[in-house]
N, C-alpha and C. Protein backbone atom coordinates (compact mmCIF):
# COMPACT_ATOMS: atom_id res chain seq x y z
N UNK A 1 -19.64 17.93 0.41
CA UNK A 1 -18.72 17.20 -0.44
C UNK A 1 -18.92 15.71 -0.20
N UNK A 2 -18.93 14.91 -1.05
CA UNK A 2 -19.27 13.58 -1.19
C UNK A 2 -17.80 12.53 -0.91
N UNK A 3 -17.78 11.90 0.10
CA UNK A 3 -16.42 11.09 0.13
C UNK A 3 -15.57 10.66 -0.94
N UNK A 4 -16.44 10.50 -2.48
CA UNK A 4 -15.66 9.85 -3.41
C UNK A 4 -14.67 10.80 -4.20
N UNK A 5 -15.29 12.38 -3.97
CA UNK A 5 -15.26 13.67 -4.34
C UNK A 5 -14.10 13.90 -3.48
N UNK A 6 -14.07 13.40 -2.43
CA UNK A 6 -12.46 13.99 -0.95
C UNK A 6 -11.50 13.32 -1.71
N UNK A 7 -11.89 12.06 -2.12
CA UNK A 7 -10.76 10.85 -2.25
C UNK A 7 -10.32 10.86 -3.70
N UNK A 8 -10.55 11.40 -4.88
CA UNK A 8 -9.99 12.21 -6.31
C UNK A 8 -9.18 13.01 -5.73
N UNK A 9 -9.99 14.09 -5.33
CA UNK A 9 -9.25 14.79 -4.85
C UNK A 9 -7.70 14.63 -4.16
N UNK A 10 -7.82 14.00 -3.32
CA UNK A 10 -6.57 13.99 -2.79
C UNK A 10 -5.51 12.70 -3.14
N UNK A 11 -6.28 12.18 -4.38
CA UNK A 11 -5.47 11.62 -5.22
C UNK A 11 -4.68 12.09 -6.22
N UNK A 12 -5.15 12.92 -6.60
CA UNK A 12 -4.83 14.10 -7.52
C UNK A 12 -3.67 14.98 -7.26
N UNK A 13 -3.61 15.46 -5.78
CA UNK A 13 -2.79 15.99 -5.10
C UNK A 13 -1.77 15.14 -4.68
N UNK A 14 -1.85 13.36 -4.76
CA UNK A 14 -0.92 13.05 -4.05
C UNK A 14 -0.02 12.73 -5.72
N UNK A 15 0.01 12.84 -6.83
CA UNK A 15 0.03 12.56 -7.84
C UNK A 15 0.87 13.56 -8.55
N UNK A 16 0.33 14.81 -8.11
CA UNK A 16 0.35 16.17 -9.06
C UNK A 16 1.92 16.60 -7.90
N UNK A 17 1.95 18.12 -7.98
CA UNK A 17 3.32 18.61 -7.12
C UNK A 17 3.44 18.24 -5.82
N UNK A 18 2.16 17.82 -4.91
CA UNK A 18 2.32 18.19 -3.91
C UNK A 18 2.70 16.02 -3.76
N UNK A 19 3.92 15.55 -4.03
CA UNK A 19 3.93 14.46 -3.79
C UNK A 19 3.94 14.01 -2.71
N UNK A 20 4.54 15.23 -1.65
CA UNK A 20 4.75 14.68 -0.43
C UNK A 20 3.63 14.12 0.54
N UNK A 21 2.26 14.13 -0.14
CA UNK A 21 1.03 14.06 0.56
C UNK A 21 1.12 12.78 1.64
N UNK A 22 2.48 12.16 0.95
CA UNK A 22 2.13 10.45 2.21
C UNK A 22 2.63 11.24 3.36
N UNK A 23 3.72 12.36 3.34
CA UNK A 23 4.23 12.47 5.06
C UNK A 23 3.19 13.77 5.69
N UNK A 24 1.49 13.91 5.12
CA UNK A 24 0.79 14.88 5.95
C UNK A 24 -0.26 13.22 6.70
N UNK A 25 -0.14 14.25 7.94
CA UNK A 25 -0.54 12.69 8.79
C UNK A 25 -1.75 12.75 9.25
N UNK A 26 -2.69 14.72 9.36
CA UNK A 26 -3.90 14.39 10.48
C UNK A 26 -4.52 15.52 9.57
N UNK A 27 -6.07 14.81 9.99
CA UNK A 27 -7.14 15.58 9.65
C UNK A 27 -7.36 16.94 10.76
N UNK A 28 -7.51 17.80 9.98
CA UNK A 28 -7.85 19.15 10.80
C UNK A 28 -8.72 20.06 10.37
N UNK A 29 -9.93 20.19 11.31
CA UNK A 29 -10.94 21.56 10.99
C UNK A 29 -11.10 22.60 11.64
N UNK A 30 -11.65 24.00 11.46
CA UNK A 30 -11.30 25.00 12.22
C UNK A 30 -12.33 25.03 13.25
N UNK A 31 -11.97 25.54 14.00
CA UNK A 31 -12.10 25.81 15.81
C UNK A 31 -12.18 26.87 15.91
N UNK A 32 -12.94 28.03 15.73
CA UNK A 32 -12.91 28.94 15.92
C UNK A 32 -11.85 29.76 15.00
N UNK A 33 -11.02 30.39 16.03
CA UNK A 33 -9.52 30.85 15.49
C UNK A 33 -8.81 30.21 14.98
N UNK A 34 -8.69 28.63 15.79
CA UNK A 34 -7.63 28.10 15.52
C UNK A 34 -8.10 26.67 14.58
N UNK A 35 -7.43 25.78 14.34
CA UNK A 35 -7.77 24.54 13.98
C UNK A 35 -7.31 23.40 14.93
N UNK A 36 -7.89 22.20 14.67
CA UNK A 36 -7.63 21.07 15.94
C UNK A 36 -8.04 20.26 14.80
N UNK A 37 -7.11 18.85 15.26
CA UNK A 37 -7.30 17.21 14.73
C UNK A 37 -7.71 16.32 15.97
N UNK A 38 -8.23 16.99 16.74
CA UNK A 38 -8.99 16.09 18.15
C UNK A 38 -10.22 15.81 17.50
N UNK A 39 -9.95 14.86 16.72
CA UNK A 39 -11.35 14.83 16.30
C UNK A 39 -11.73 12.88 16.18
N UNK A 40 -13.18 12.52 15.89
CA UNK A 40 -13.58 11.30 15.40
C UNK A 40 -14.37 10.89 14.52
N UNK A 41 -14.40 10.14 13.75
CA UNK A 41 -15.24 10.44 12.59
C UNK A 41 -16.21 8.80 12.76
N UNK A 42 -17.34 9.51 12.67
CA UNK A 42 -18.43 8.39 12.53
C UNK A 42 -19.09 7.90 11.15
N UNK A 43 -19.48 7.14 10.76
CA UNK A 43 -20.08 6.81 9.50
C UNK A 43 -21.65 6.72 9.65
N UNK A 44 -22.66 7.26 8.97
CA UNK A 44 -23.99 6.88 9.39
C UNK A 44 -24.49 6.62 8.23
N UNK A 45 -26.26 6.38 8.02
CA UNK A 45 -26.32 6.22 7.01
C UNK A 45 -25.60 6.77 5.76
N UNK A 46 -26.05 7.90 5.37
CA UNK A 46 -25.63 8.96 3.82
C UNK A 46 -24.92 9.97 4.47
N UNK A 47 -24.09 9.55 5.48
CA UNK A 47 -23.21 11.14 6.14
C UNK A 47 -22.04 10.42 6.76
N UNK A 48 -21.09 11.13 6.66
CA UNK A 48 -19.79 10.95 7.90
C UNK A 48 -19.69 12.23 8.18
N UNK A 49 -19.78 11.91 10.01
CA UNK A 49 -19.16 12.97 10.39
C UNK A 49 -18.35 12.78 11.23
N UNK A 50 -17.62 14.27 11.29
CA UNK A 50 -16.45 14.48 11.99
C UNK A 50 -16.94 15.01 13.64
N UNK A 51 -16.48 14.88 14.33
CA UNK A 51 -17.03 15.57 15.62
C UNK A 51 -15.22 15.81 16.43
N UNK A 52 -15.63 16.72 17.41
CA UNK A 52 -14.56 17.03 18.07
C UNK A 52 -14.41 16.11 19.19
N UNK A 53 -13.45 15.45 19.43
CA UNK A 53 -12.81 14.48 20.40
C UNK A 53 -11.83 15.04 20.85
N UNK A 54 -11.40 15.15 22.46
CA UNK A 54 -10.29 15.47 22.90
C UNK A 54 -9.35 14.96 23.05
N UNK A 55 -10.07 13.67 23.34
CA UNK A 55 -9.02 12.50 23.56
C UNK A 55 -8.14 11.73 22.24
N UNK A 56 -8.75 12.00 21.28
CA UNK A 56 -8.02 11.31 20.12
C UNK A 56 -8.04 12.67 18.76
N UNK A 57 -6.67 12.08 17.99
CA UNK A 57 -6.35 12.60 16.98
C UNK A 57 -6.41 11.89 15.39
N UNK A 58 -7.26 12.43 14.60
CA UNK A 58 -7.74 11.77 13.48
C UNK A 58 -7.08 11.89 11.90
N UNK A 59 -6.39 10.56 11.83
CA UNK A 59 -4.86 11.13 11.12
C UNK A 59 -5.57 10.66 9.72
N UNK A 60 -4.86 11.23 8.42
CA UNK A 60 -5.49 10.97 7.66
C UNK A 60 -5.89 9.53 6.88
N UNK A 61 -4.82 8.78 7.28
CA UNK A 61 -5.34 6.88 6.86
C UNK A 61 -6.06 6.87 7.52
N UNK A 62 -6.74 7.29 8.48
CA UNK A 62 -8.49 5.96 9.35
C UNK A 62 -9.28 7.08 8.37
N UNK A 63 -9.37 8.63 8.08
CA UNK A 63 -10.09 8.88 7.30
C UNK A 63 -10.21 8.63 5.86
N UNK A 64 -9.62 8.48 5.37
CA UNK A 64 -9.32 7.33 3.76
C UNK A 64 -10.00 6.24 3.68
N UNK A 65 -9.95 4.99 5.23
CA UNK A 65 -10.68 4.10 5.38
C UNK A 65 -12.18 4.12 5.51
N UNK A 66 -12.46 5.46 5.97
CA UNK A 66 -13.84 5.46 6.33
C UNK A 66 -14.30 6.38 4.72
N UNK A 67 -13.80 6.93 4.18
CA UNK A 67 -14.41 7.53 3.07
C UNK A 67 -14.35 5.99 2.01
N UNK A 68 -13.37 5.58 1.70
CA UNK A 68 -13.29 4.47 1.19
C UNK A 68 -14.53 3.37 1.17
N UNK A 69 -15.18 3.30 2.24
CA UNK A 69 -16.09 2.32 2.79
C UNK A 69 -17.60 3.14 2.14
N UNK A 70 -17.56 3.71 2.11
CA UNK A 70 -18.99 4.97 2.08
C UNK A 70 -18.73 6.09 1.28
N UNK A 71 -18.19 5.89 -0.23
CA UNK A 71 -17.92 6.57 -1.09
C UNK A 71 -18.82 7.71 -1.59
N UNK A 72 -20.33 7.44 -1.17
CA UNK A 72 -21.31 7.82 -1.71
C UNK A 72 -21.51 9.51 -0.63
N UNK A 73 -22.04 8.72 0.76
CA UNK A 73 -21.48 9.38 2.05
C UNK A 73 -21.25 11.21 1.20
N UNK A 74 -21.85 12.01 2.27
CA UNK A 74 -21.44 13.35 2.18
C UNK A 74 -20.87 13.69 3.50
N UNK A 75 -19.76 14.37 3.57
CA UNK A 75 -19.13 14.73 4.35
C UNK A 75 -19.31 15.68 5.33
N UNK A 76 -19.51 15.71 6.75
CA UNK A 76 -19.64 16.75 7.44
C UNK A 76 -18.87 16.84 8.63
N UNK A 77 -18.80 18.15 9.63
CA UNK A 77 -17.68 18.51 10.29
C UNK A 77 -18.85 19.32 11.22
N UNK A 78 -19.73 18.26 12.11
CA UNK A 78 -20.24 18.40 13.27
C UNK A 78 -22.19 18.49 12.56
N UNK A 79 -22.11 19.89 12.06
CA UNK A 79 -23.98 19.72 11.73
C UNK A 79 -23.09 20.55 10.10
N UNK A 80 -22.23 20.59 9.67
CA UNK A 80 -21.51 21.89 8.71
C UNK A 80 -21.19 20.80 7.30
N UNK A 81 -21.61 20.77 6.42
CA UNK A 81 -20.82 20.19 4.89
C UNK A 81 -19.93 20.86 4.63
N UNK A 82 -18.86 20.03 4.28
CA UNK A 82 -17.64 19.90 4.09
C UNK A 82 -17.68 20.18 3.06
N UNK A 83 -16.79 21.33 2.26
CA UNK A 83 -17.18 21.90 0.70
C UNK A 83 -15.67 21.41 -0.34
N UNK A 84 -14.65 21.18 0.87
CA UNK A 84 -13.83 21.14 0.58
C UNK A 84 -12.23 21.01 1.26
N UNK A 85 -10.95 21.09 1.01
CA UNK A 85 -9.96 20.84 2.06
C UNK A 85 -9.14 21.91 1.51
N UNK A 86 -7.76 22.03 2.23
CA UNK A 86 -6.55 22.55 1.72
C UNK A 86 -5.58 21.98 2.22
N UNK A 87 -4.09 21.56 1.93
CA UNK A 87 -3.43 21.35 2.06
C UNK A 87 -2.31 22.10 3.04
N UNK A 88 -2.01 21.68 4.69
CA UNK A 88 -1.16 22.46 5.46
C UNK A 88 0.12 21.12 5.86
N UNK A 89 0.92 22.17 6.33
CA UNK A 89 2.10 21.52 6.46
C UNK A 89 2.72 20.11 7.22
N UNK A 90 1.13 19.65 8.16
CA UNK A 90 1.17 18.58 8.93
C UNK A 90 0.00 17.65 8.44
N UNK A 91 -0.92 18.46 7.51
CA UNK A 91 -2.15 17.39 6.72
C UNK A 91 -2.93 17.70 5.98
N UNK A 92 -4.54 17.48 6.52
CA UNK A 92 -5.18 18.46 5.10
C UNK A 92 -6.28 19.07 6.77
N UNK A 93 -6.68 20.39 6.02
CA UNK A 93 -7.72 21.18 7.01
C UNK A 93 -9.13 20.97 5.70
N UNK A 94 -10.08 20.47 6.32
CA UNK A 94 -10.95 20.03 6.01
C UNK A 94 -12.02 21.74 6.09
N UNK A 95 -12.87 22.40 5.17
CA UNK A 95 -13.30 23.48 5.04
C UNK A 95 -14.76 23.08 4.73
């Protein structure tokens, strides 16, 4: 998925029913079983990725900023493209 492609997207959503999108706060991808927002996101050339960080939690404004910057950018979540998100009760889970 292409950053400019995340950021419609979840314009769309913040627009459409789900208004409440300003109070979801962290990015989250799955972990196995579970999901985690210990994460950090790097920008490189034609890629952002996400990697797992323990120490920090990756809320969804610094990721807005970094898709924002590198619109073009395809999205990934360690060596994995990002196809897409869903909407959970504390943010978005990144898929």
């Amino acid at each position: 998925m292409r950053a400019k492609d995340l950021l419609t997207a979840i314009q769309v959503d913040a627009a459409g029913e789900m208004k409440t999108l300003s109070s979801y706060t962290y990015v989250f991808v799955n972990d196995g079983e579970k999901q985690t927002n210990h994460l950090a996101v790097q920008a490189e050339a034609e890629k952002i990725i996400l990697r797992k960080q323990h120490d920090q939690l990756l809320t969804l404004n610094e990721l807005i900023k970094v898709l924002n910057e590198a619109k073009e950018a395809e999205l990934f979540v360690e060596d994995e493209l990002v196809f897409g998100y869903k909407l959970v009760k504390q943010g978005i889970v990144l898929d």
